[in-house]
Protein backbone atom coordinates (compact mmCIF):
# COMPACT_ATOMS: atom_id res chain seq x y z
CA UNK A 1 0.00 0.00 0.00
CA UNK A 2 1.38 3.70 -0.86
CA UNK A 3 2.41 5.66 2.24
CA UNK A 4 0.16 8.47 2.14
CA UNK A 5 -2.73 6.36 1.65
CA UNK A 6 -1.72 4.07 4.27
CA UNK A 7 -1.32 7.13 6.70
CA UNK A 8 -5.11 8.40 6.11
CA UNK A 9 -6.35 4.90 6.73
CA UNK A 10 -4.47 4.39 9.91
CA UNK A 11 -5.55 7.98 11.02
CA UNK A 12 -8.75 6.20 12.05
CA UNK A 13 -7.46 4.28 15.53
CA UNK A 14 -7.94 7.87 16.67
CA UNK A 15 -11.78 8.66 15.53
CA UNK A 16 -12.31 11.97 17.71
CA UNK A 17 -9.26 13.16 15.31
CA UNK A 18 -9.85 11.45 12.95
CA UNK A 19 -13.57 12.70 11.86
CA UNK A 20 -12.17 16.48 13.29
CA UNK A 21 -10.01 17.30 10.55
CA UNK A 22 -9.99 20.78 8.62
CA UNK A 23 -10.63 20.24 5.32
CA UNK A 24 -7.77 22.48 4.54
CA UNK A 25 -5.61 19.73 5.87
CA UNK A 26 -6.99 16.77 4.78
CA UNK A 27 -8.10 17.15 1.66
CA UNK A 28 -4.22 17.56 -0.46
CA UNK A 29 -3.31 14.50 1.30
CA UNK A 30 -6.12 12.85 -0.02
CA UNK A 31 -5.60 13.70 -3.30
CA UNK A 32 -2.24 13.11 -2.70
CA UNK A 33 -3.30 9.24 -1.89
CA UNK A 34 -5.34 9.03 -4.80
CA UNK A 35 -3.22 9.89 -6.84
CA UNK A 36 -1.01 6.97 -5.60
CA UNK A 37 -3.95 4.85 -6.06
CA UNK A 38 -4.78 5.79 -9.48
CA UNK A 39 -1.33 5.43 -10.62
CA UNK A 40 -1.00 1.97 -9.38
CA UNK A 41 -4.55 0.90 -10.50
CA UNK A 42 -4.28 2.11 -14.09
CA UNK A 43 -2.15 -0.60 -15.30
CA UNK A 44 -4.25 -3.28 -13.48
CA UNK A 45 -8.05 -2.13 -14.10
CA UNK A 46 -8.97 -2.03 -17.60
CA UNK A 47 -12.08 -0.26 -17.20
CA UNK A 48 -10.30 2.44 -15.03
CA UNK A 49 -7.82 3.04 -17.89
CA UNK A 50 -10.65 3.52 -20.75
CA UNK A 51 -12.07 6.36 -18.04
CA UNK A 52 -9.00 8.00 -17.77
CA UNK A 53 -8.44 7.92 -21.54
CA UNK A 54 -12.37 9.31 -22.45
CA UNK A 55 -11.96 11.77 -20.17
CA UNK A 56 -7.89 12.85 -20.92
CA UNK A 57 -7.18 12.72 -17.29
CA UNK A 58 -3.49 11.62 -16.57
CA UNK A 59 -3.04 12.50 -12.79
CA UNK A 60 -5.35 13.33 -10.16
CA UNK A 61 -4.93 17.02 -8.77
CA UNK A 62 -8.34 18.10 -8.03
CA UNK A 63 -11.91 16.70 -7.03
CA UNK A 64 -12.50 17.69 -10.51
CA UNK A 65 -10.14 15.36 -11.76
CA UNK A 66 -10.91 12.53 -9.79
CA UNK A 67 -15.12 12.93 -11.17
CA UNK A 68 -14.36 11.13 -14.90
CA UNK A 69 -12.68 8.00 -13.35
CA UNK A 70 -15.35 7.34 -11.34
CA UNK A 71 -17.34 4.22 -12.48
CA UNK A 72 -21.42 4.24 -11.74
CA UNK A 73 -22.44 1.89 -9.44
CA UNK A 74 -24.44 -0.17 -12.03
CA UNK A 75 -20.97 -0.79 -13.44
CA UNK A 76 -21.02 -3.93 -10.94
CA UNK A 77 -24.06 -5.53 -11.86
CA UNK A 78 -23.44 -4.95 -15.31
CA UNK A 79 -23.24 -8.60 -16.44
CA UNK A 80 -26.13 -10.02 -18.30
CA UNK A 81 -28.91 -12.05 -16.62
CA UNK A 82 -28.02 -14.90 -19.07
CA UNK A 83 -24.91 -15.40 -17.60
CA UNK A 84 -26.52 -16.35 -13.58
CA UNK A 85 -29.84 -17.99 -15.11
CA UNK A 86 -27.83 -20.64 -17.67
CA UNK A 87 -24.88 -20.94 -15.36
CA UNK A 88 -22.52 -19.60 -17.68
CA UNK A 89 -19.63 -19.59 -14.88
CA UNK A 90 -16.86 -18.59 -17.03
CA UNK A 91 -18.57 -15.92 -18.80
CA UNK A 92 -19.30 -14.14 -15.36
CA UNK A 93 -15.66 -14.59 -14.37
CA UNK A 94 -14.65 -13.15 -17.24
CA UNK A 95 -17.43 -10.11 -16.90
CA UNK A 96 -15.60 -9.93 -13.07
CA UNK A 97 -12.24 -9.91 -14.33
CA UNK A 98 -12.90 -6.18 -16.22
CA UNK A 99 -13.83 -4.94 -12.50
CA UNK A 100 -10.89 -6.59 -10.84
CA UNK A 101 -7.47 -6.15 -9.46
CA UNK A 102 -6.22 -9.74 -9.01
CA UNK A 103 -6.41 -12.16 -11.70
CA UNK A 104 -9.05 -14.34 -11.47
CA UNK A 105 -7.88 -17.37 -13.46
CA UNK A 106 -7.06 -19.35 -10.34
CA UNK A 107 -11.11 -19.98 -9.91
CA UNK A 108 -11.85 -23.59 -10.32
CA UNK A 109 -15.49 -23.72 -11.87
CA UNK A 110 -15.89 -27.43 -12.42
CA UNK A 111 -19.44 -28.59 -11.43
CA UNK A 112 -20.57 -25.27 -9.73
CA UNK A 113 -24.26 -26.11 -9.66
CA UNK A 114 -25.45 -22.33 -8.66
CA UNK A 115 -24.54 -18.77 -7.71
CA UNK A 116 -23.99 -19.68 -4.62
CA UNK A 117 -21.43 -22.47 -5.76
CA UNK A 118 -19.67 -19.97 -8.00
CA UNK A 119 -19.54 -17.65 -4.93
CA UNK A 120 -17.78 -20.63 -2.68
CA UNK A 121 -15.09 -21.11 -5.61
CA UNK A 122 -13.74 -17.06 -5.88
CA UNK A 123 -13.63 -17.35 -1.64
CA UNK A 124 -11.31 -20.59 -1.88
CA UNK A 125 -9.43 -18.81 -4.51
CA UNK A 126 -8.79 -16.23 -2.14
CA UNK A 127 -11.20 -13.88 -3.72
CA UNK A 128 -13.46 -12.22 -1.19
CA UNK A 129 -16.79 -11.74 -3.52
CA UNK A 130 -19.71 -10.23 -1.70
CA UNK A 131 -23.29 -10.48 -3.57
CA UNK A 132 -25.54 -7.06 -2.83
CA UNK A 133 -29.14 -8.19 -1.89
CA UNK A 134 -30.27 -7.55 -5.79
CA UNK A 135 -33.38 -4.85 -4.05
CA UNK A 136 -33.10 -2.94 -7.29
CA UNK A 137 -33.80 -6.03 -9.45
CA UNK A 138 -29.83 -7.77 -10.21
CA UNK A 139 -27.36 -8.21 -7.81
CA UNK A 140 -24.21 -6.76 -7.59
CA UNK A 141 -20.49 -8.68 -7.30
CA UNK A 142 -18.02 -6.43 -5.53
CA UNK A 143 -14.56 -8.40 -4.71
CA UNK A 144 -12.58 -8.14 -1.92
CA UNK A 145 -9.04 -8.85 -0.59
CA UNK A 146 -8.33 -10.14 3.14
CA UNK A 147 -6.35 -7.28 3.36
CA UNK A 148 -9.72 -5.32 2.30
CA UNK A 149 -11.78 -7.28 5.48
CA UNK A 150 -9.16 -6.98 8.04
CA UNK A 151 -8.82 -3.01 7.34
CA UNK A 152 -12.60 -2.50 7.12
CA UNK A 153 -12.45 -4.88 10.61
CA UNK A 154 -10.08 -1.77 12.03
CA UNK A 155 -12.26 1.06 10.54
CA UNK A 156 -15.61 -0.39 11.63
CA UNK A 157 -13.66 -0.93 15.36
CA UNK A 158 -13.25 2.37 15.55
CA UNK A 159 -15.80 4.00 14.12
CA UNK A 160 -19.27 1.85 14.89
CA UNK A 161 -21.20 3.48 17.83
CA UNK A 162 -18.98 6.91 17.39
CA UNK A 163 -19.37 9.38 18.97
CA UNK A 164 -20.70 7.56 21.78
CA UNK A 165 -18.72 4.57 22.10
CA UNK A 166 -17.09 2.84 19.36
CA UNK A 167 -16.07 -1.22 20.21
CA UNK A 168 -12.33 0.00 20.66
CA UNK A 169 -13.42 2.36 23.67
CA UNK A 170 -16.13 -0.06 25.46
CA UNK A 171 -13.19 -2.31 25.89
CA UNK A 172 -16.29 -4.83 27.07
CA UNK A 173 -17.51 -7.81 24.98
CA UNK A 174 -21.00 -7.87 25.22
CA UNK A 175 -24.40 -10.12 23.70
CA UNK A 176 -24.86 -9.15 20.30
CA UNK A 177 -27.67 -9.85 18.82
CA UNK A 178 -28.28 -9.27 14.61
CA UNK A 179 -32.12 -9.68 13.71
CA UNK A 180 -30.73 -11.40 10.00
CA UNK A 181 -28.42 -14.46 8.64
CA UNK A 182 -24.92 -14.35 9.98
CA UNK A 183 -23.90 -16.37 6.94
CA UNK A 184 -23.58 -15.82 3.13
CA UNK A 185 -21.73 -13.90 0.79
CA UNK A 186 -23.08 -10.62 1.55
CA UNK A 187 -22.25 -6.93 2.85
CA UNK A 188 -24.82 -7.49 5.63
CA UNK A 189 -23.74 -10.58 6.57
CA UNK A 190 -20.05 -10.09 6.44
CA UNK A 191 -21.24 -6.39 8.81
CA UNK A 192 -22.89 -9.21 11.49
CA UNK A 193 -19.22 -10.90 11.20
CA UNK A 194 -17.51 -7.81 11.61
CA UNK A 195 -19.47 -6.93 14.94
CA UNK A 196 -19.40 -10.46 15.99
CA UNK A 197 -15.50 -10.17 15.67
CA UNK A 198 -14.87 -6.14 16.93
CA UNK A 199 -18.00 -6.41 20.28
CA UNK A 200 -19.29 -9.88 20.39
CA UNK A 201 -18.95 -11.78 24.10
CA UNK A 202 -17.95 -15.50 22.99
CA UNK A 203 -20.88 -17.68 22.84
CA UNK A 204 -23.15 -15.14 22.82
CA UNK A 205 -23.50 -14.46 19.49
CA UNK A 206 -27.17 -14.16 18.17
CA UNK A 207 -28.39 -14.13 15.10
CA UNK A 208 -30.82 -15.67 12.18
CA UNK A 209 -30.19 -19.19 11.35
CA UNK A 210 -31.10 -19.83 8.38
CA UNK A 211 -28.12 -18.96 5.74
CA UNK A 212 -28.65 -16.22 2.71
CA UNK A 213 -28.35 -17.84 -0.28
CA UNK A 214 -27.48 -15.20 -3.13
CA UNK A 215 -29.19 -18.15 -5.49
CA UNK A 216 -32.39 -17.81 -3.62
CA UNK A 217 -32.14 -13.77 -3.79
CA UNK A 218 -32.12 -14.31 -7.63
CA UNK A 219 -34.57 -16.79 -8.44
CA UNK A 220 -37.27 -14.15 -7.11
CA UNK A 221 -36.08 -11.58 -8.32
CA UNK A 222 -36.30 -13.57 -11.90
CA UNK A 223 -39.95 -14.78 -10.80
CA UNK A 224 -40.56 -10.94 -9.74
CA UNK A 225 -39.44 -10.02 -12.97
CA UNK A 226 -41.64 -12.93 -14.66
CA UNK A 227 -44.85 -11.60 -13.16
CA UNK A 228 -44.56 -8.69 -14.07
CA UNK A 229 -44.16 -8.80 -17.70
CA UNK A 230 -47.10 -11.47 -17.36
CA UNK A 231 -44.64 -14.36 -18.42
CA UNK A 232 -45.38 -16.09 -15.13
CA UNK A 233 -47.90 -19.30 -15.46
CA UNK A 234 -50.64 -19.43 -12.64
CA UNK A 235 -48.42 -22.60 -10.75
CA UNK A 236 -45.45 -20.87 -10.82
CA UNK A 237 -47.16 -17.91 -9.33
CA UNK A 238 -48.67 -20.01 -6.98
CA UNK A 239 -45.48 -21.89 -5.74
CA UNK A 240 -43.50 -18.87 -5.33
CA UNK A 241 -45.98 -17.50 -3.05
CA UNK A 242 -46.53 -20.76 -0.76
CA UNK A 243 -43.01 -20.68 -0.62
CA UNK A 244 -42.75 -17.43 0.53
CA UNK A 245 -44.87 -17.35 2.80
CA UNK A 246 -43.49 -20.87 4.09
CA UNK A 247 -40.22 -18.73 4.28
CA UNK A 248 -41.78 -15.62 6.41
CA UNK A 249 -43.30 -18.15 8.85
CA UNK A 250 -40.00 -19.46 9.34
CA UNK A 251 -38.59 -16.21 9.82
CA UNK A 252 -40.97 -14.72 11.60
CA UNK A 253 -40.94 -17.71 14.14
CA UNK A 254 -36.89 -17.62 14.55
CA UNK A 255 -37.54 -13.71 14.82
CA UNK A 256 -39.66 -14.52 17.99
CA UNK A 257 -37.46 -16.36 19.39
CA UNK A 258 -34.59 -13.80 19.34
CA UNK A 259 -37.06 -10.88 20.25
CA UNK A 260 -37.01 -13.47 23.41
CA UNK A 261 -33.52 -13.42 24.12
CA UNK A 262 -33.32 -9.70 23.62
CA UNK A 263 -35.51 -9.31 26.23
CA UNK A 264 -34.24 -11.60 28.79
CA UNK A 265 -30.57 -9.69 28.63
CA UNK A 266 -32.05 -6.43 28.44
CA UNK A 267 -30.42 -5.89 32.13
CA UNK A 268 -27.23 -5.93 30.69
CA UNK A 269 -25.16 -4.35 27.92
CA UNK A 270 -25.96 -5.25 24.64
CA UNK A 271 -25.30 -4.60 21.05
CA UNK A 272 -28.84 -4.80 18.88
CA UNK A 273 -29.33 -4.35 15.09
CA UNK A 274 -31.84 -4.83 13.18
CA UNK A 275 -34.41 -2.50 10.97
CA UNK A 276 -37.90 -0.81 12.22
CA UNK A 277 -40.14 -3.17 11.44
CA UNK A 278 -38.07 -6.12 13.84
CA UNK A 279 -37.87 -3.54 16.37
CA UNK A 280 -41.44 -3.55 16.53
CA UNK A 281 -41.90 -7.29 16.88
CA UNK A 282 -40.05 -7.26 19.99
CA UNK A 283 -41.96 -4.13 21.32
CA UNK A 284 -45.09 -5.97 20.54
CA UNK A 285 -43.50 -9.51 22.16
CA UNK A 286 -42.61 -7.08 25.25
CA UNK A 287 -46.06 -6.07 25.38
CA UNK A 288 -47.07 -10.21 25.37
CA UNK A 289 -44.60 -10.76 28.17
CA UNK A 290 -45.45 -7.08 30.41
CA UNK A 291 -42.42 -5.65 29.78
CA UNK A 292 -42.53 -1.49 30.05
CA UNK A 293 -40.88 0.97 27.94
CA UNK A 294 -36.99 1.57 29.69
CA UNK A 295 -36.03 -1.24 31.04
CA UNK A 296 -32.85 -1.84 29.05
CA UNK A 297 -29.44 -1.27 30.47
CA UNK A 298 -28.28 2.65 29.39
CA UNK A 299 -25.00 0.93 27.86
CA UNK A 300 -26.66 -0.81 25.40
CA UNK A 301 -25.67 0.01 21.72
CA UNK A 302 -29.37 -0.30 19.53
CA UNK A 303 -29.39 0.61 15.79
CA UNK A 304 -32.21 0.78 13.26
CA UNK A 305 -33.44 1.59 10.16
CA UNK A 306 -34.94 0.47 6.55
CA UNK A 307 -37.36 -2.28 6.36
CA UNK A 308 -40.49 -0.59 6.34
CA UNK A 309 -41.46 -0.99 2.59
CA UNK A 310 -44.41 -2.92 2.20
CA UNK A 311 -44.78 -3.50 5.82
CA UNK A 312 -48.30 -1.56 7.56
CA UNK A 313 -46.46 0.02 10.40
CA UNK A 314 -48.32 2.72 13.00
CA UNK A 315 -47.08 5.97 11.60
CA UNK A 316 -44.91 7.00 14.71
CA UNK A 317 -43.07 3.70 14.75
CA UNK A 318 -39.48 5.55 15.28
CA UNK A 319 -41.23 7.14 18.68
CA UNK A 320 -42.00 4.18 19.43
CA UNK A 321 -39.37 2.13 19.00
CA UNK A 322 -37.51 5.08 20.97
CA UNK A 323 -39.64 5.14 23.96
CA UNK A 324 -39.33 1.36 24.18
CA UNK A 325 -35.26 0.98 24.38
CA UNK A 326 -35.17 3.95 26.07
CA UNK A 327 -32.02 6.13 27.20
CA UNK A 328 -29.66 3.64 25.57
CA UNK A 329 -27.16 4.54 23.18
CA UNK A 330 -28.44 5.02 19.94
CA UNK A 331 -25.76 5.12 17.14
CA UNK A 332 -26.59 6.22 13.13
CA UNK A 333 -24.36 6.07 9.94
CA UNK A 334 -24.54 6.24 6.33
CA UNK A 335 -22.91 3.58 4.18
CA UNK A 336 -23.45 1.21 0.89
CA UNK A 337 -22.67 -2.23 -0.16
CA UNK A 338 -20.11 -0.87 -2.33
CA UNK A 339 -18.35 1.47 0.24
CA UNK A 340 -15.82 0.30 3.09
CA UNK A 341 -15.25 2.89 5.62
CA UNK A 342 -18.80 4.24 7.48
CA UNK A 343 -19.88 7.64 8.03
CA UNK A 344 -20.81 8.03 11.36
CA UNK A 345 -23.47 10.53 12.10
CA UNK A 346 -22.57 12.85 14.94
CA UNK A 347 -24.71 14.27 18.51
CA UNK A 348 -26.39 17.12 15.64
CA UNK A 349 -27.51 14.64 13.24
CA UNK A 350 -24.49 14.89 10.34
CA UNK A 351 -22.98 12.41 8.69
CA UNK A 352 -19.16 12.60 8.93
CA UNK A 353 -16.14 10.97 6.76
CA UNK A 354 -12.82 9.34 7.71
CA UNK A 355 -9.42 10.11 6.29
CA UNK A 356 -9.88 7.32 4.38
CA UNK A 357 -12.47 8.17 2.05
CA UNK A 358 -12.66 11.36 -0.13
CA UNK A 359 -16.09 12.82 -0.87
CA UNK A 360 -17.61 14.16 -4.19
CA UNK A 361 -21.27 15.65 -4.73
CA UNK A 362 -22.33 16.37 -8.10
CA UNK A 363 -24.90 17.03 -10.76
CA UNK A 364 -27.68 14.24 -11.14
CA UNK A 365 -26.05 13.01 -14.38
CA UNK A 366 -22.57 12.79 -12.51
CA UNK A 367 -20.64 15.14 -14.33
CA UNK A 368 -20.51 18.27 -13.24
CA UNK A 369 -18.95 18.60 -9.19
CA UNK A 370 -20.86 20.72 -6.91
CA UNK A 371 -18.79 23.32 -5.24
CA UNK A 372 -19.55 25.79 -2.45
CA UNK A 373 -18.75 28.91 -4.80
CA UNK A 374 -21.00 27.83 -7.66
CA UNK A 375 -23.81 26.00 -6.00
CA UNK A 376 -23.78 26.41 -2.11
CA UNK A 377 -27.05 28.15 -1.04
CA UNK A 378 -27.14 31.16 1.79
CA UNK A 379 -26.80 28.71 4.68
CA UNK A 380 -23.30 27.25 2.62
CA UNK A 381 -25.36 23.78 1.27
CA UNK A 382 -26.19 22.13 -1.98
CA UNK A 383 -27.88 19.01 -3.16
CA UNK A 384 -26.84 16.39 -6.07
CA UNK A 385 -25.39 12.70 -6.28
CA UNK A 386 -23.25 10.94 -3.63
CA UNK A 387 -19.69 9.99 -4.95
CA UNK A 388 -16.77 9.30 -3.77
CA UNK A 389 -13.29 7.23 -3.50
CA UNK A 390 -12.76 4.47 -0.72
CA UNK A 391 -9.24 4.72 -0.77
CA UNK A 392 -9.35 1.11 1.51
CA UNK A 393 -9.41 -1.35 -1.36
CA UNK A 394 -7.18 -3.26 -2.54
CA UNK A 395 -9.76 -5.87 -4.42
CA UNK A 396 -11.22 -3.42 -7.12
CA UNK A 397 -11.58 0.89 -7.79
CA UNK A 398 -12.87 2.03 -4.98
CA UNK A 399 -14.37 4.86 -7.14
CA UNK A 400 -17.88 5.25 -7.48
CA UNK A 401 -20.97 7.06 -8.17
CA UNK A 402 -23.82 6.38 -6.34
CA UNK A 403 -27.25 6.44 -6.71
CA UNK A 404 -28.35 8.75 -3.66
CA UNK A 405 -29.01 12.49 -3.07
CA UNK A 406 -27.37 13.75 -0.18
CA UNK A 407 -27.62 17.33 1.05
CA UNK A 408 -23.80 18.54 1.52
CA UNK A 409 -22.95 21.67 3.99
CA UNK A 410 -19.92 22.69 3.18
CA UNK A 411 -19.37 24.98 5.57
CA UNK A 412 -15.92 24.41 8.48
CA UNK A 413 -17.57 23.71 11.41
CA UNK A 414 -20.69 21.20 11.95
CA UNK A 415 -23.50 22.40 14.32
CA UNK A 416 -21.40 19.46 16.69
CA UNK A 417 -18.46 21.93 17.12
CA UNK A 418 -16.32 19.36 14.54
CA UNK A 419 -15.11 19.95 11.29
CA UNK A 420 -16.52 19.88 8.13
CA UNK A 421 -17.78 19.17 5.26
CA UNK A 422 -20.93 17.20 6.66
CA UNK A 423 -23.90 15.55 4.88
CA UNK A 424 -27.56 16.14 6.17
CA UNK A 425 -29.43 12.93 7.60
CA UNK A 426 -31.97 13.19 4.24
CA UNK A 427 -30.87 11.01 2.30
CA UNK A 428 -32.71 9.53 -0.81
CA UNK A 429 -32.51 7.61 -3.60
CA UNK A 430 -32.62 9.01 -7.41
CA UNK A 431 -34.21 5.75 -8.27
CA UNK A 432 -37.16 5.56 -6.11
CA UNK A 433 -39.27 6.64 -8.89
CA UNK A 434 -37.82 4.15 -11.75
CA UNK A 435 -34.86 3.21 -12.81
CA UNK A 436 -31.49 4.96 -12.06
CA UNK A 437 -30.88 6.04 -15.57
CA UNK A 438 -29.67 9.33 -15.21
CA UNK A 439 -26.06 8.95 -14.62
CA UNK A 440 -24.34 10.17 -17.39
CA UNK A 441 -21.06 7.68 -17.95
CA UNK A 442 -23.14 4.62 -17.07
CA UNK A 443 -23.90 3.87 -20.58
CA UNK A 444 -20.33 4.28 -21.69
CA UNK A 445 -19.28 1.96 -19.13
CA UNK A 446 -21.66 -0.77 -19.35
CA UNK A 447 -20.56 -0.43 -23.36
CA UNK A 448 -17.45 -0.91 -22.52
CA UNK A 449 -17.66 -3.68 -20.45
CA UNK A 450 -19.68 -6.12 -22.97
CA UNK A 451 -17.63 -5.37 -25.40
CA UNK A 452 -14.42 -6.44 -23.23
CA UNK A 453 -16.88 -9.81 -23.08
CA UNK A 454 -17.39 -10.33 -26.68
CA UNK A 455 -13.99 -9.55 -27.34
């Protein structure tokens, strides 16, 4: 690893300094890094150099610089549904490969039967391959390197449950309990693994039992697909739902019987994650067993959030939710399956960044960079599309444009007394409405990329 990137990233064993940094400081050593990066990376990513040759960039001295060679995020689920649905194993290595830094031709794909088989081959190839959960209709592949786990181990160390206590300051192992699977090739799951590894008390480790299977992720989001283009037969529609609902019985059972063991350690410190609409089941099974609002030890670490689409919920389910955990301590941060290093949100509600990752807002098309001189309103903030650079990885560009609006203030000092830049806790997606579309290189890229395959 280059030394000035290395520095950044170790800056984070000290997080009070670390997310208090003057911009004026920190930001031409990051450039500085990425510049390191970008030289090193060229020669090894393909699809990096064909960005850096569209858009004549040949070092990285500015933000603006840095924009062009950023790939979109549907860059990594760019492959074609052929290649999953007729098992064409070789053809999605090679699709992987144009996204990659190490070479891939060590994977032994003789008789993988499924996804999830293909998945289990890059791992034993030493070729850390995490699956997103496909919610926007395909999944994603990002790889990873150990080195890339054991440094997002550190950062997550220091960072989860900051400002308040991250797991290097509680010192104290404690129950953790994760309302989802603890196993599979997934961001989510590999997060549970993390927190099992940086807070969790040995052999208290609690979590959903039954295993994601990426294979299982896809085949409904093909029957999803399949219904509704009207290609779906009757039986097939009727399987998928029995076996759905077969599935959130299951869940909903094995749910119970963790909202259980939450509640019988709720005298001690704990470490609880899991989204709003879990949260409620164990409210409600508190309710069953006449258990009170505040009764759970004021050291406790609880974090929430998503799961609410599609699920009737009372319409003050956060005050809820609130007034049953009580004065515990109630961490937030923003982060994506394709980004390494969290950004913790602070005691007034902002999301900051580490060292480690350098932060870009622009246009809705992703090519034009928002700047406080050209774009800033009165109060010094502006609005556009999340990017960035995850200077962490070593596995693949950690470049990328995402699909969410954030509200940026670029002003030097946070409402928290810290430094800035800060994001506002707002965030949406672009693509909540339809399909992200709008990014302006994604095209080019995805171009690119299947003509690398037919090549």
């Amino acid at each position: 690893m280059t030394p000035i990137r290395k520095a950044l990233l170790d800056r984070i064993t000290d997080p009070d300094r670390a997310y208090d940094t003057p911009e004026a400081e920190l930001l031409p050593l990051q450039l500085a890094a990425a510049q390191e990066l970008f030289a090193q990376r060229l020669s090894q990513i393909a699809l990096l150099r064909k960005r850096a040759e569209d858009g004549g960039i040949t070092a990285i001295r500015s933000r603006q610089d840095l924009l062009p060679l950023l790939f979109a995020h549907t860059a990594y689920k760019s492959y074609p549904n052929a290649f999953v649905e007729q098992g064409r194993w070789d053809r999605l290595l090679q699709w992987m490969q144009t996204l990659s830094v190490a070479d891939l031709g060590n994977v032994d794909l003789d008789g993988v039967a499924d996804v999830d088989g293909f998945l289990e081959r890059l791992w034993a190839a030493g070729h850390g391959v995490l699956a997103s959960s496909g919610s926007g209709g395909k999944c994603s592949f990002l790889n990873h390197t150990e080195a890339d786990l054991a440094l997002k181990t550190r950062h997550l160390r220091h960072s989860t449950g900051w400002p308040h206590a991250t797991a290097a300051q509680a010192g104290a192992r404690r129950p953790l309990f994760w309302l989802g699977p603890i196993e599979g090739f997934n961001s989510a799951v590999q997060a549970a693994q993390i927190n099992r590894a940086n807070w969790g008390r040995p052999g208290a480790m609690h979590a959903l039992k039954t295993p994601l299977r990426i294979g299982e992720v896809n085949a409904a989001i093909a029957m999803r697909r399949k219904m509704a283009d009207g290609s779906a037969t009757p039986g097939e529609i009727a399987a998928f739902e029995a076996e759905a609902a077969a599935k959130a019985e299951r869940g909903r059972a094995e749910l119970l019987e963790l909202a259980d063991r939450v509640l019988d350690h709720r005298s001690e410190p704990i470490m609880l994650s899991g989204l709003w609409a879990q949260h409620m089941v164990i409210l409600q099974r508190a309710r069953e067993r006449g258990i009170g609002d505040g009764s759970f030890h004021p050291q406790s670490i609880v974090m929430a959030g998503g799961g609410v689409k599609g699920i009737a919920l009372p319409p003050d389910y956060k005050e809820q939710v609130e007034r049953f955990y009580g004065a515990v301590i109630r961490p937030g941060a923003y982060g994506m399956t394709e980004l390494a290093q969290l950004m913790p949100r602070c005691e007034a509600g902002r999301y900051h960044r580490a060292p480690g990752l350098l932060w870009l807002v622009s246009d809705e098309r992703g090519e034009r960079l928002l700047t406080r001189e050209d774009d800033a309103d009165a109060q010094g903030q502006a609005s556009g599309r999340f990017a960035f650079l995850d200077l962490l990885y070593e596995g693949r560009w950690g470049g990328l444009i995402s699909g969410d609006k954030v509200s940026i203030d670029f002003n030097d000092r946070c409402p928290c007394g810290r430094h800035g830049p800060t994001l506002l806790d707002n965030i949406t997606r672009y693509a909540a409405n339809g399909p992200d579309e709008a990014i302006g290189c994604a095209g080019t890229i995805d171009a690119y990329i299947r003509g690398a395959l037919t090549s």
